[in-house]
PDB file of N, CA and C in Angstrom:
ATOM      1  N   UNK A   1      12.719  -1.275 -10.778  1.00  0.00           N
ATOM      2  CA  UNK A   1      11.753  -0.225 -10.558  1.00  0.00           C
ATOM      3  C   UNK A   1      10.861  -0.619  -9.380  1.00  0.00           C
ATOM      4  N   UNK A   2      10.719   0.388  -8.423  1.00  0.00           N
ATOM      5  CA  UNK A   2       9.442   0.126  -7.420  1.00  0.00           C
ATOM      6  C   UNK A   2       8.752   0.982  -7.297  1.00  0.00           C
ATOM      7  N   UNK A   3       7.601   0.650  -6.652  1.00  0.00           N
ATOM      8  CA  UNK A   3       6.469   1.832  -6.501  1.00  0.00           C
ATOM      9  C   UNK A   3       6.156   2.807  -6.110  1.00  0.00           C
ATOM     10  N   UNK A   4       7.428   3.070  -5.306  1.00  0.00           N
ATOM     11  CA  UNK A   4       7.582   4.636  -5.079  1.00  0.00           C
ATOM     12  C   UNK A   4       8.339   5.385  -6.777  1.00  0.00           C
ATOM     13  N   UNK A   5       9.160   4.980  -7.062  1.00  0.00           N
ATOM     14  CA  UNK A   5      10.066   5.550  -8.421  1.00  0.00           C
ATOM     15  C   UNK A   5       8.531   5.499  -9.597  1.00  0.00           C
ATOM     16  N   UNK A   6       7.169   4.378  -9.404  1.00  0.00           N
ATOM     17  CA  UNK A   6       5.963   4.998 -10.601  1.00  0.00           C
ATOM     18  C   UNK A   6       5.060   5.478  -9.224  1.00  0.00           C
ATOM     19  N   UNK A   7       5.001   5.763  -8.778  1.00  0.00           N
ATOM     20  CA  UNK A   7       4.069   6.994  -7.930  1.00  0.00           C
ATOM     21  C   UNK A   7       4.578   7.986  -8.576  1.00  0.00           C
ATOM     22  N   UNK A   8       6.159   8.687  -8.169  1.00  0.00           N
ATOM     23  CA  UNK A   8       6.882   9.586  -8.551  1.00  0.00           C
ATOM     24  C   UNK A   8       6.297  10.050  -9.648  1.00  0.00           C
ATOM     25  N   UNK A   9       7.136   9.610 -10.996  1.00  0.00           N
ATOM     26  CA  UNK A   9       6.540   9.192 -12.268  1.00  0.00           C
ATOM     27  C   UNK A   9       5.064   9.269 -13.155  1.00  0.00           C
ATOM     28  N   UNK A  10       4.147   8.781 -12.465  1.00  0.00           N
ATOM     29  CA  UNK A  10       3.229   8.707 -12.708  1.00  0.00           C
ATOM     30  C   UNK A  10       1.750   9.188 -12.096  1.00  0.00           C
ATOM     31  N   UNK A  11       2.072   9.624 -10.950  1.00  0.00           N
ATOM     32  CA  UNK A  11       0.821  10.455 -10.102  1.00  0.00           C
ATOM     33  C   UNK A  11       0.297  11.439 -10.747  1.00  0.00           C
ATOM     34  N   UNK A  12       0.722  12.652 -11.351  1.00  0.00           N
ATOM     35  CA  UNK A  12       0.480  13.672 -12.076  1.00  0.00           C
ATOM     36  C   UNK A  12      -0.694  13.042 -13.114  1.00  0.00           C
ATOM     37  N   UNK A  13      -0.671  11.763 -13.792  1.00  0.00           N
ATOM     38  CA  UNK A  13      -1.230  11.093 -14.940  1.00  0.00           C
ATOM     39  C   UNK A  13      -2.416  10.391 -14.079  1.00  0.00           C
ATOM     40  N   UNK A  14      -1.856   9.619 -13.030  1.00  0.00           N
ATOM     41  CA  UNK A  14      -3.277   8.972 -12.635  1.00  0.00           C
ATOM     42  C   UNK A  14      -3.855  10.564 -11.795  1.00  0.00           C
ATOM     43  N   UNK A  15      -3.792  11.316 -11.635  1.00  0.00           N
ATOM     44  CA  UNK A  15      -4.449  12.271 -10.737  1.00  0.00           C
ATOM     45  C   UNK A  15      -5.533  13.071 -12.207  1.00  0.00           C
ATOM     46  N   UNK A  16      -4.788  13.352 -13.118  1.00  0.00           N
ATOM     47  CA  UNK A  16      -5.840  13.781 -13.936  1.00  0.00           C
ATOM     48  C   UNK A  16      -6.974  12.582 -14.275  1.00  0.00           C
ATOM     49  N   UNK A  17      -6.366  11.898 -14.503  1.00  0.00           N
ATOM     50  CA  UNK A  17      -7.283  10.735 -14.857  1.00  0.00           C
ATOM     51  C   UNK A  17      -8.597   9.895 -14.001  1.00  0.00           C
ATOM     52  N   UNK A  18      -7.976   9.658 -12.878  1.00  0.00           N
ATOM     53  CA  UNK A  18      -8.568   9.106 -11.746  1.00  0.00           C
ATOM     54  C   UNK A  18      -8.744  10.227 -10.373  1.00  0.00           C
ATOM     55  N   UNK A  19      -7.950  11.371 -10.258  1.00  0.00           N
ATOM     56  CA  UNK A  19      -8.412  11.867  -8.989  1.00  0.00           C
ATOM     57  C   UNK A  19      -9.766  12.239  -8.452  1.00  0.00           C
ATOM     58  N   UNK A  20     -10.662  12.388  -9.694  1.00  0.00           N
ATOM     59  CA  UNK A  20     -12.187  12.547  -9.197  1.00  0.00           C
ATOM     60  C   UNK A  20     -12.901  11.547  -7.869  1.00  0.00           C
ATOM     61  N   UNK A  21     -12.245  10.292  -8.465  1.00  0.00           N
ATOM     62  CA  UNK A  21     -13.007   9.180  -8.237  1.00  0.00           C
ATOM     63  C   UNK A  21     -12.119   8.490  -7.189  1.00  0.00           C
ATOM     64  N   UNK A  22     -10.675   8.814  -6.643  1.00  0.00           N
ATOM     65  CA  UNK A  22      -9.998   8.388  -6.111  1.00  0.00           C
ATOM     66  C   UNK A  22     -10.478   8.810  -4.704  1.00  0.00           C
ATOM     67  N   UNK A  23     -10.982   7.679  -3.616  1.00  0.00           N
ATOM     68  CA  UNK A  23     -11.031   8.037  -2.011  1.00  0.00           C
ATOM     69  C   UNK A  23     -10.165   8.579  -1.192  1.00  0.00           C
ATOM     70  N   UNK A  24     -10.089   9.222  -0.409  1.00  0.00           N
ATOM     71  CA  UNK A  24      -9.551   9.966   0.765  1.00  0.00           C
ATOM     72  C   UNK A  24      -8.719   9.291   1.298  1.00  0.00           C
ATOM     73  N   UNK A  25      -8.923   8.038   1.578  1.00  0.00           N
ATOM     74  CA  UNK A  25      -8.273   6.534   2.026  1.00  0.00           C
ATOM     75  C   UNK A  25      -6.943   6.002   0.921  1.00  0.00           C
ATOM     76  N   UNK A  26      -7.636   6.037  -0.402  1.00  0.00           N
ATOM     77  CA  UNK A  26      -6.570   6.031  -1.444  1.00  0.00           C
ATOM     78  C   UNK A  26      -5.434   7.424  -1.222  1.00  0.00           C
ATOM     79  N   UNK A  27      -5.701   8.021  -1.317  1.00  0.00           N
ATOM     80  CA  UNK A  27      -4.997   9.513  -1.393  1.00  0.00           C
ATOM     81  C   UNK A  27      -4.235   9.438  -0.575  1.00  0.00           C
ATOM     82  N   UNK A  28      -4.698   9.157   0.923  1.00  0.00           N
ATOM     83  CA  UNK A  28      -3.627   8.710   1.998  1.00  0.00           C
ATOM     84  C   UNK A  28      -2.529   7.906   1.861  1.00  0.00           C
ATOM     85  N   UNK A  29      -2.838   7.090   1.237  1.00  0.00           N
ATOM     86  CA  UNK A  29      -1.824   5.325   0.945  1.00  0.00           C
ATOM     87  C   UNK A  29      -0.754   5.659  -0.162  1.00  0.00           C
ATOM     88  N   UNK A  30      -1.537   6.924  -1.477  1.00  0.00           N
ATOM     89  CA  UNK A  30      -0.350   7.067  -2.049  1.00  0.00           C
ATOM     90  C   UNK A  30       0.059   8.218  -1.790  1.00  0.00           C
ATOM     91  N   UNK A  31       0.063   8.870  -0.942  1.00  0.00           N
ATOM     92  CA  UNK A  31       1.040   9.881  -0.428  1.00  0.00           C
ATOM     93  C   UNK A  31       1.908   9.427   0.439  1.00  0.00           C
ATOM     94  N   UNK A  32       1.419   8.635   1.282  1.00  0.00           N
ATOM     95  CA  UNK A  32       2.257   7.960   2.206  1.00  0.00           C
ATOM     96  C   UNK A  32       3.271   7.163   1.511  1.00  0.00           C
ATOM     97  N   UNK A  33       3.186   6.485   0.618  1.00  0.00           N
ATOM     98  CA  UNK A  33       3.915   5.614  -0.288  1.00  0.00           C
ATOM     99  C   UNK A  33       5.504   6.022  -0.629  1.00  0.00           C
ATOM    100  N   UNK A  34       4.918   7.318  -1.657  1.00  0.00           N
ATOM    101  CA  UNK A  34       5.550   8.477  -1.721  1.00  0.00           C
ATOM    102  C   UNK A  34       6.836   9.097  -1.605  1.00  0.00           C
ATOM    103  N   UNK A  35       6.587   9.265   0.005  1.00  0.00           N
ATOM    104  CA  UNK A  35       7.089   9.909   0.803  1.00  0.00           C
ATOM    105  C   UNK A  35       7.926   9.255   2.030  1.00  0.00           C
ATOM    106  N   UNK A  36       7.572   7.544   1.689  1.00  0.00           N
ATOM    107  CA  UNK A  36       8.184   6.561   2.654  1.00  0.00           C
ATOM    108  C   UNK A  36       9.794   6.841   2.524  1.00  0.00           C
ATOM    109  N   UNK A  37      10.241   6.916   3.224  1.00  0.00           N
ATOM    110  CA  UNK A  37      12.032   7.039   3.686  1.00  0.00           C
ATOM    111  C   UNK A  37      12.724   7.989   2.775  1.00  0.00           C
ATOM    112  N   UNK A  38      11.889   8.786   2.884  1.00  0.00           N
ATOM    113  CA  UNK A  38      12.577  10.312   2.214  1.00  0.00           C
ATOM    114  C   UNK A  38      12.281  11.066   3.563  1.00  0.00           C
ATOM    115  N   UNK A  39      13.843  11.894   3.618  1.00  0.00           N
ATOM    116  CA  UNK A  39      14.069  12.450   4.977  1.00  0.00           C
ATOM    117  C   UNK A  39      13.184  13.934   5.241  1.00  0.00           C
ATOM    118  N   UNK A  40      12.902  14.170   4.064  1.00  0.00           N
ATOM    119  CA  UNK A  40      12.012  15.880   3.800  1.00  0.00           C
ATOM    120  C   UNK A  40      10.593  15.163   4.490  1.00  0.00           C
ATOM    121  N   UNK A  41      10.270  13.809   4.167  1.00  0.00           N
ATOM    122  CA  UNK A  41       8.252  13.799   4.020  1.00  0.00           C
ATOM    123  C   UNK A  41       8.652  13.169   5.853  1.00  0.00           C
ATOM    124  N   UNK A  42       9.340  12.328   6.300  1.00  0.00           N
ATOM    125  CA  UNK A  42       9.162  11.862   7.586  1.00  0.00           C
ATOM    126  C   UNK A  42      10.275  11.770   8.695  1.00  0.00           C
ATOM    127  N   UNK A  43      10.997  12.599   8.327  1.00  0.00           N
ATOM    128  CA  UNK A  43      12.377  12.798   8.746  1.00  0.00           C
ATOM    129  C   UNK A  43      13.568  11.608   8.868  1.00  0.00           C
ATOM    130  N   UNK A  44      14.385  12.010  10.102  1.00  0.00           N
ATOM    131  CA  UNK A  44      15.894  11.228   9.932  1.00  0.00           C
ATOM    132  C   UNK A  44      16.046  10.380  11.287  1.00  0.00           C
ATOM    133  N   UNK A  45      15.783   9.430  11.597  1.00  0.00           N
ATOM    134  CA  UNK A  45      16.665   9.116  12.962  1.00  0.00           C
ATOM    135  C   UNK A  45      17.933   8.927  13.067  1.00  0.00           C
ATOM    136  N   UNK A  46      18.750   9.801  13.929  1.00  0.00           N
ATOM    137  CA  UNK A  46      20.294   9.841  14.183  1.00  0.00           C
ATOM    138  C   UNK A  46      20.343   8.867  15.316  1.00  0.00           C
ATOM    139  N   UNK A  47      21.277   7.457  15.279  1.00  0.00           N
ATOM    140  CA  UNK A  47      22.008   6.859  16.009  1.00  0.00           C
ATOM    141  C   UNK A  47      23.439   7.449  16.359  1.00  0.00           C
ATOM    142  N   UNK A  48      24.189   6.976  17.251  1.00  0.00           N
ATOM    143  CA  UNK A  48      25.408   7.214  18.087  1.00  0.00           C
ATOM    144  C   UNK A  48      25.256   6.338  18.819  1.00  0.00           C
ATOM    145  N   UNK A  49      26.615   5.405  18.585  1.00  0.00           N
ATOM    146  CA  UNK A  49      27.122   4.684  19.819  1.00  0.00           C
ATOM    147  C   UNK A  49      28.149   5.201  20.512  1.00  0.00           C
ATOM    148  N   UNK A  50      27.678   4.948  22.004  1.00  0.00           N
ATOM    149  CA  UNK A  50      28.481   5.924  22.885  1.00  0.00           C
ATOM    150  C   UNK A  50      29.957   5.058  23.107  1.00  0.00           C
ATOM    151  N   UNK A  51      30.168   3.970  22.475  1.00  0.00           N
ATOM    152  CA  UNK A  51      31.198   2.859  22.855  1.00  0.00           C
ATOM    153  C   UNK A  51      31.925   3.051  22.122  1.00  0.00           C
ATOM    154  N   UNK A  52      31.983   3.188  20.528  1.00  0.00           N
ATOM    155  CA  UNK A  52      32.812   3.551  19.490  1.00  0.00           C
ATOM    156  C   UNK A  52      32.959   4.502  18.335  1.00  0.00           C
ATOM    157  N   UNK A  53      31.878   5.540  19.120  1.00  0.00           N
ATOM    158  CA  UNK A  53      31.365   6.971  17.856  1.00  0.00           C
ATOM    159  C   UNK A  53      30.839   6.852  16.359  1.00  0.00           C
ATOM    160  N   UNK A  54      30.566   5.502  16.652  1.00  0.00           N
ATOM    161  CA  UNK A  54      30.113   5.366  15.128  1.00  0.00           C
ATOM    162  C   UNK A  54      28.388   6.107  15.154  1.00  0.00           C
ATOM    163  N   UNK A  55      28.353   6.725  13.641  1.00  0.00           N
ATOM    164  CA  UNK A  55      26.889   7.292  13.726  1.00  0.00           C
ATOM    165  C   UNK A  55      26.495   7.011  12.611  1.00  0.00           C
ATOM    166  N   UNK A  56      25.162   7.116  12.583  1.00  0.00           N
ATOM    167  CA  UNK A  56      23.895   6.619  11.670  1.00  0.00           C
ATOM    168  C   UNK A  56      22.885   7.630  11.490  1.00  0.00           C
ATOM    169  N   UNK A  57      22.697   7.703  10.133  1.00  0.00           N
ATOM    170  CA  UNK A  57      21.549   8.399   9.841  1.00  0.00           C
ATOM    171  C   UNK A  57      20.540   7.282   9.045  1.00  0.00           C
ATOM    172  N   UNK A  58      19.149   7.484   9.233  1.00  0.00           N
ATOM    173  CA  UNK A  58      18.631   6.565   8.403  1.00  0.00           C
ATOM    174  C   UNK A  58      16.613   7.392   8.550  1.00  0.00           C
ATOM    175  N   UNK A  59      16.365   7.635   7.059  1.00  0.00           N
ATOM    176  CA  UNK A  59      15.158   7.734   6.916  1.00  0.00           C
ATOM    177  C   UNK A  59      14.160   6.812   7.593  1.00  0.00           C
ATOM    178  N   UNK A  60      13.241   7.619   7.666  1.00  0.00           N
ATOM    179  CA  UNK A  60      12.072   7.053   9.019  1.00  0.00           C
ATOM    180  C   UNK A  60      10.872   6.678   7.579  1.00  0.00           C
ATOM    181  N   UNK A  61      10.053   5.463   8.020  1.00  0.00           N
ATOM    182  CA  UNK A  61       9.062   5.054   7.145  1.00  0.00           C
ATOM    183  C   UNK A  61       7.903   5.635   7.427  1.00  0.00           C
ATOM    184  N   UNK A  62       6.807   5.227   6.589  1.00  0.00           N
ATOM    185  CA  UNK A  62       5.642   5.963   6.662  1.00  0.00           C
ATOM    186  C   UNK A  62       5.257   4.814   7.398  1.00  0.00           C
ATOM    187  N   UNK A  63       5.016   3.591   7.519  1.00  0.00           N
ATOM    188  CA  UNK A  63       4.316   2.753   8.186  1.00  0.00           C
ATOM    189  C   UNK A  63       3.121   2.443   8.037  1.00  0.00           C
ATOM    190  N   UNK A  64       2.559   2.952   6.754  1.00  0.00           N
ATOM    191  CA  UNK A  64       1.074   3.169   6.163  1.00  0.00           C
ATOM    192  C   UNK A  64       1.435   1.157   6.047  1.00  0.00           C
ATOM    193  N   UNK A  65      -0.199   0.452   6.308  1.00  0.00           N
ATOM    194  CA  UNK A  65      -0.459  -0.973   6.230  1.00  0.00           C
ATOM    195  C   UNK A  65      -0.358  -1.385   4.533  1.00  0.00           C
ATOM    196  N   UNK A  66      -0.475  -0.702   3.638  1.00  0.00           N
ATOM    197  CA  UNK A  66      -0.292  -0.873   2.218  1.00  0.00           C
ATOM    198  C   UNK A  66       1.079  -0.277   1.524  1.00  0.00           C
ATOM    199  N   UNK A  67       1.822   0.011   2.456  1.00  0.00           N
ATOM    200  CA  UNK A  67       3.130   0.178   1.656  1.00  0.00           C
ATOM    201  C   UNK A  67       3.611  -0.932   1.619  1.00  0.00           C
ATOM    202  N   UNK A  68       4.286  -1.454   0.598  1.00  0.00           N
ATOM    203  CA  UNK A  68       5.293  -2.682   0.510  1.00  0.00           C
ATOM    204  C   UNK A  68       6.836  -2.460   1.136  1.00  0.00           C
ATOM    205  N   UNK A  69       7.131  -0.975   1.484  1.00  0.00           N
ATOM    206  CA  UNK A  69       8.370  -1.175   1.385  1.00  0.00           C
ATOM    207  C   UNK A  69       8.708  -1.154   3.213  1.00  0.00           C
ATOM    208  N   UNK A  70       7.755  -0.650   3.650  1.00  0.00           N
ATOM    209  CA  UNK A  70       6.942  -0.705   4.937  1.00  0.00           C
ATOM    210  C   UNK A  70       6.805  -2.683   5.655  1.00  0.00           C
ATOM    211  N   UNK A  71       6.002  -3.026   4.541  1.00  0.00           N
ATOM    212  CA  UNK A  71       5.042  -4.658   5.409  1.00  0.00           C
ATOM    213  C   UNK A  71       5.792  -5.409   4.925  1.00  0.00           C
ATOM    214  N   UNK A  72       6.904  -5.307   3.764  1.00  0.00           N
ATOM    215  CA  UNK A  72       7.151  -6.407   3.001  1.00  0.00           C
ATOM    216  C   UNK A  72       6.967  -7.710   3.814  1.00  0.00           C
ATOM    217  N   UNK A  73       7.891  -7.780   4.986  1.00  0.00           N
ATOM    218  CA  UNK A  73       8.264  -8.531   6.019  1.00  0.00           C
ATOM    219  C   UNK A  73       6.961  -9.263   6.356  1.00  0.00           C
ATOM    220  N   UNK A  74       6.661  -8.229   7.232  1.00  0.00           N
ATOM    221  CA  UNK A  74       5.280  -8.773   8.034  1.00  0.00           C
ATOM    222  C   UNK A  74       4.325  -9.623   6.886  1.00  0.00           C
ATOM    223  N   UNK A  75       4.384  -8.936   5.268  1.00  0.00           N
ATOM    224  CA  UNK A  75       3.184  -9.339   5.013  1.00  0.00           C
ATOM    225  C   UNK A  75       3.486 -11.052   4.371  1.00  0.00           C
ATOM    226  N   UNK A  76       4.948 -11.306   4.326  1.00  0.00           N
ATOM    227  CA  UNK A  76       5.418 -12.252   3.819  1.00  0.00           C
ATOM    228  C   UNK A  76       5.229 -13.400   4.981  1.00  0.00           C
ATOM    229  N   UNK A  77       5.212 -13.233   6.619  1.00  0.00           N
ATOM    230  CA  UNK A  77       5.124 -13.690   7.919  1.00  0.00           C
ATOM    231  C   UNK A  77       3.189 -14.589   7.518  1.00  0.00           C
ATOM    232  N   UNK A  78       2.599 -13.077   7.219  1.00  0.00           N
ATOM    233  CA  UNK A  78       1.026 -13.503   7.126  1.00  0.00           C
ATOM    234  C   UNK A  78       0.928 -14.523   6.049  1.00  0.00           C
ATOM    235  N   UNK A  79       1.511 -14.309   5.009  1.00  0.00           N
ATOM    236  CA  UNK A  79       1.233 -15.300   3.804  1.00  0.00           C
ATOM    237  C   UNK A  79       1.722 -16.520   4.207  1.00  0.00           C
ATOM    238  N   UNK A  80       2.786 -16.315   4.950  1.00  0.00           N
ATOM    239  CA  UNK A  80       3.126 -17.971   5.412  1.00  0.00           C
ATOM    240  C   UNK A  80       1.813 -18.716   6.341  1.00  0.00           C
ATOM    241  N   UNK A  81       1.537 -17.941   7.431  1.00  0.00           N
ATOM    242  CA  UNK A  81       0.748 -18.089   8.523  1.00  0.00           C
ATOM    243  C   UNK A  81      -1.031 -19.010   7.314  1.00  0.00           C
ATOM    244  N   UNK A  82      -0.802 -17.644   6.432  1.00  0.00           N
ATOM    245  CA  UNK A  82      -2.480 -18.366   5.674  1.00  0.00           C
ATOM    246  C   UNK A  82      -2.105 -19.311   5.084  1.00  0.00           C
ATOM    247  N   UNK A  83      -1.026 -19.747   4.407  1.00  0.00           N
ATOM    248  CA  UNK A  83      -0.709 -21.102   3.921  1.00  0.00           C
ATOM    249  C   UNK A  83      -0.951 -22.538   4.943  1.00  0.00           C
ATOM    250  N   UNK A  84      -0.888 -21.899   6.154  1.00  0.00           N
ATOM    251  CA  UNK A  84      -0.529 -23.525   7.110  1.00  0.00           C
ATOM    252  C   UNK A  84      -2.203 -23.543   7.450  1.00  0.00           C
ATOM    253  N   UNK A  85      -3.181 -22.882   6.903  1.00  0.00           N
ATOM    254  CA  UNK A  85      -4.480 -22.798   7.510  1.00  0.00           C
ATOM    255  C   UNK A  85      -5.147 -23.816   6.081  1.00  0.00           C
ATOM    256  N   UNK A  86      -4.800 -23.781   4.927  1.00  0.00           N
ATOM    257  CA  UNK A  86      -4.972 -24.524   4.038  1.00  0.00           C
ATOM    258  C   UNK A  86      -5.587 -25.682   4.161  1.00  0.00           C
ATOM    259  N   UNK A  87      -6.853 -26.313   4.156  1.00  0.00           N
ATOM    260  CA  UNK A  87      -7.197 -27.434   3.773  1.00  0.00           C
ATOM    261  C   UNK A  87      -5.997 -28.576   2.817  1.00  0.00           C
ATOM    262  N   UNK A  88      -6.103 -29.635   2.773  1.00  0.00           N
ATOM    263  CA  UNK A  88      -5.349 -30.587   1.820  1.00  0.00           C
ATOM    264  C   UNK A  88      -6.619 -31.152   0.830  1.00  0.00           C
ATOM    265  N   UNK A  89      -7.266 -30.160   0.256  1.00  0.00           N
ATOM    266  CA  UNK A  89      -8.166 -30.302  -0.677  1.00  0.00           C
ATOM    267  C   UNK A  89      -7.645 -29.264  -2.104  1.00  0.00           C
ATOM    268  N   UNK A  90      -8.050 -29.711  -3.011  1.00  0.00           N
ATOM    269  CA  UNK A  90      -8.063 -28.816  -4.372  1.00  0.00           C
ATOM    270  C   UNK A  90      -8.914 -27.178  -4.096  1.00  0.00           C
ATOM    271  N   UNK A  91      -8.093 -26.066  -4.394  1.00  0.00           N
ATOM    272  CA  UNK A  91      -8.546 -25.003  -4.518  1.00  0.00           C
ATOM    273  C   UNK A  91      -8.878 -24.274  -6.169  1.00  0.00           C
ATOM    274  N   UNK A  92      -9.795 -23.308  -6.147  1.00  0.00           N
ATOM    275  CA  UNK A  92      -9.884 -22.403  -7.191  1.00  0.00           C
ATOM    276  C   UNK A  92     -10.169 -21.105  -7.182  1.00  0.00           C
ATOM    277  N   UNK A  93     -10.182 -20.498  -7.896  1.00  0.00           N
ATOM    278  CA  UNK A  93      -9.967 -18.612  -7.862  1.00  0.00           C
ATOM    279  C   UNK A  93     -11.120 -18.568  -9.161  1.00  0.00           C
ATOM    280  N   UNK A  94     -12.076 -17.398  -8.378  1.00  0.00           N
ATOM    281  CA  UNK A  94     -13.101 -17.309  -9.323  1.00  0.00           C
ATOM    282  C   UNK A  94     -13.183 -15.931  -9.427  1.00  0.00           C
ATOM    283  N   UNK A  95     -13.566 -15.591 -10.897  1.00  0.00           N
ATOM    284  CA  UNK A  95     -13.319 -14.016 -10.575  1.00  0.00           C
ATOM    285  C   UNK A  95     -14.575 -13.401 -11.857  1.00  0.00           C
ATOM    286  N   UNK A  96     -14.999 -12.703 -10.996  1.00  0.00           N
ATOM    287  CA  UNK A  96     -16.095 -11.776 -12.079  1.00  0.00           C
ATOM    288  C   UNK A  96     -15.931 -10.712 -12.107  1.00  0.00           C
ATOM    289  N   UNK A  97     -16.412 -10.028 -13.116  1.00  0.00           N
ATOM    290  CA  UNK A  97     -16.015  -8.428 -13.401  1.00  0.00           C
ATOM    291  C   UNK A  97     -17.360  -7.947 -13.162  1.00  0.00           C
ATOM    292  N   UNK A  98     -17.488  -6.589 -12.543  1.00  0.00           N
ATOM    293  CA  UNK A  98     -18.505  -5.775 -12.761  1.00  0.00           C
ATOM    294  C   UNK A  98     -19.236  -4.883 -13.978  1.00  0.00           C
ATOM    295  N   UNK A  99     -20.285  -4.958 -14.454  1.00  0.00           N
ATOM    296  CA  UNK A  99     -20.691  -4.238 -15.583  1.00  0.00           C
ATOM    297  C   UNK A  99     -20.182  -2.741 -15.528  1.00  0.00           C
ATOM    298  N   UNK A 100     -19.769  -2.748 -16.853  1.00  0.00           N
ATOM    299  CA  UNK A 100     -19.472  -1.330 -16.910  1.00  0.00           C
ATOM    300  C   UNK A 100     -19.624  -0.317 -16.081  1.00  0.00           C
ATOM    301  N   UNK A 101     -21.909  -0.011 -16.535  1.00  0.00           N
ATOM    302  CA  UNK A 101     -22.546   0.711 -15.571  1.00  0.00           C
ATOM    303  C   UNK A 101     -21.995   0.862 -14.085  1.00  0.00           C
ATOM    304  N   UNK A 102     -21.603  -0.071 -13.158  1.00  0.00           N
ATOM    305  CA  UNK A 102     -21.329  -0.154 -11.663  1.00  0.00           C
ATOM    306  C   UNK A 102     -20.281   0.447 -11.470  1.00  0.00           C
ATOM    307  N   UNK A 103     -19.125   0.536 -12.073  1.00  0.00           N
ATOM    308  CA  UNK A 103     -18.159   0.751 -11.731  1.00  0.00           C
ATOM    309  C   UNK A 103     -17.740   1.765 -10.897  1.00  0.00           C
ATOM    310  N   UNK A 104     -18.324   3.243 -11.249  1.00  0.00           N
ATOM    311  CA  UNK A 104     -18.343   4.612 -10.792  1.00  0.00           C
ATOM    312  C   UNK A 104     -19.088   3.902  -8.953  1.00  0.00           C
ATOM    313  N   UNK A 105     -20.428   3.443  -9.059  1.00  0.00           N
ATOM    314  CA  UNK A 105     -20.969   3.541  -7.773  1.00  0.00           C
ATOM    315  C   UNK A 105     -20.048   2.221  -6.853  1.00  0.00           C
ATOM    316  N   UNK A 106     -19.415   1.497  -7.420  1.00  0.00           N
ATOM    317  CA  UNK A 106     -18.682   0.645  -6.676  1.00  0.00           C
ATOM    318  C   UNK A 106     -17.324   1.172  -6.109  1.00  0.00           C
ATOM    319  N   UNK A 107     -16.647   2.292  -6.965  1.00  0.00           N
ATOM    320  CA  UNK A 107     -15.543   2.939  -6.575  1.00  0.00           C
ATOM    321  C   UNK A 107     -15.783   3.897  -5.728  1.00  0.00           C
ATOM    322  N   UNK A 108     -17.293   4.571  -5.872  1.00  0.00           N
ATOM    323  CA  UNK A 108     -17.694   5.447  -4.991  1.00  0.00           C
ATOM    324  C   UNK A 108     -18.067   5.135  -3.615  1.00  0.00           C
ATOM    325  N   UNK A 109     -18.397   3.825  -3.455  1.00  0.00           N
ATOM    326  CA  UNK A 109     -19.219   3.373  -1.972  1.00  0.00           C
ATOM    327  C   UNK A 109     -19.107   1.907  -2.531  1.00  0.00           C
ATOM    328  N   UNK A 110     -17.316   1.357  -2.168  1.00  0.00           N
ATOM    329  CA  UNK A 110     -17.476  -0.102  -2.487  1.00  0.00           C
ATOM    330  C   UNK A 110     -18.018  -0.931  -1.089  1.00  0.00           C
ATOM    331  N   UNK A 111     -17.975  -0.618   0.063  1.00  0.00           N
ATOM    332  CA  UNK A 111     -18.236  -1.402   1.311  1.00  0.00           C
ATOM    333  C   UNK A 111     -19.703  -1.877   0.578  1.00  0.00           C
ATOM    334  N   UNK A 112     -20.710  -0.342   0.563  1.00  0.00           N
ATOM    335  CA  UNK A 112     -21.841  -0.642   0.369  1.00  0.00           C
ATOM    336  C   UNK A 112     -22.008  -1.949  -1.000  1.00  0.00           C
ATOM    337  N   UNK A 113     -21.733  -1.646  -1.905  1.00  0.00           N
ATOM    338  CA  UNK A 113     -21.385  -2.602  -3.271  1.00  0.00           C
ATOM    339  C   UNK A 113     -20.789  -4.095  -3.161  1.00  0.00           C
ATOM    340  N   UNK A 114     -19.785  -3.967  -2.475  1.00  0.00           N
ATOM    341  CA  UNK A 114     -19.480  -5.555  -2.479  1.00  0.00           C
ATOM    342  C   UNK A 114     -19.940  -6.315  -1.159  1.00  0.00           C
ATOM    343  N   UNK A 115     -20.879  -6.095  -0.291  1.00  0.00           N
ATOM    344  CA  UNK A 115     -21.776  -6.152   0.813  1.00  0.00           C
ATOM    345  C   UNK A 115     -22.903  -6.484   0.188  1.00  0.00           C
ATOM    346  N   UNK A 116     -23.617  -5.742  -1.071  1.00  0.00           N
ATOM    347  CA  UNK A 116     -24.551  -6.042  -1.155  1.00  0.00           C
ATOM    348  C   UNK A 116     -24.622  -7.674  -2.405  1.00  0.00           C
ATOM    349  N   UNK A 117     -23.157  -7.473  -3.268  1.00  0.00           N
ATOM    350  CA  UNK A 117     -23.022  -8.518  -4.123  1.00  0.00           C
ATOM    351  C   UNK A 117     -22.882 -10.000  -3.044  1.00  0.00           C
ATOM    352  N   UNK A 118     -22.194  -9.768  -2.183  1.00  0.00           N
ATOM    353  CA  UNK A 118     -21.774 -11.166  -1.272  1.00  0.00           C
ATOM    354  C   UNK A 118     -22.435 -11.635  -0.260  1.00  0.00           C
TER     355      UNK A 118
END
């Protein structure tokens, strides 16, 4: 299963649920998602080689920076790249949750919100 086959699937459910609160920016990323290499949402590029008539059809991507099926590559290039930046010291991952209350104004205006926490 990938994330276009639960977009598919499941948008109808997060849209009742979450579309209030979902950004313009979000909305973009999963439409784009979507619609990545389906020939109806971004069409077809036709190859032909003029040497041996062989031809190609092949769906065009959305190229949105948060598709996976889009960056996989690239984003696997970056993860290598931040690995070699690594100190040879012990690391840790710290993680806090926001109170309930915040949640709405952090989803609503997170720049402002996690700007003002950091």
């Amino acid at each position: 299963m990938n994330l276009q086959t639960l977009l598919h699937d499941y948008l109808p459910a997060y849209t009742a649920r979450y579309g209030s609160v979902t950004t313009p920016a979000q909305w973009s990323a999963l439409h784009a998602m979507l619609g990545c290499r389906r020939a109806a949402h971004y069409g077809i590029l036709s190859l032909h080689c003029t040497q041996c008539d062989w031809q190609g059809h092949h769906p065009l991507s959305c190229g949105h920076r948060a598709c996976p099926q889009c960056h996989q590559h690239s984003n696997a290039l970056w993860s290598e790249r931040q690995c070699l930046k690594l100190l040879p010291v012990p690391y840790f991952l710290l993680t806090f949750t926001l109170p309930r209350q915040l949640h709405h104004l952090a989803r609503a205006h997170p720049r402002q919100v996690y700007t003002r926490l950091f």
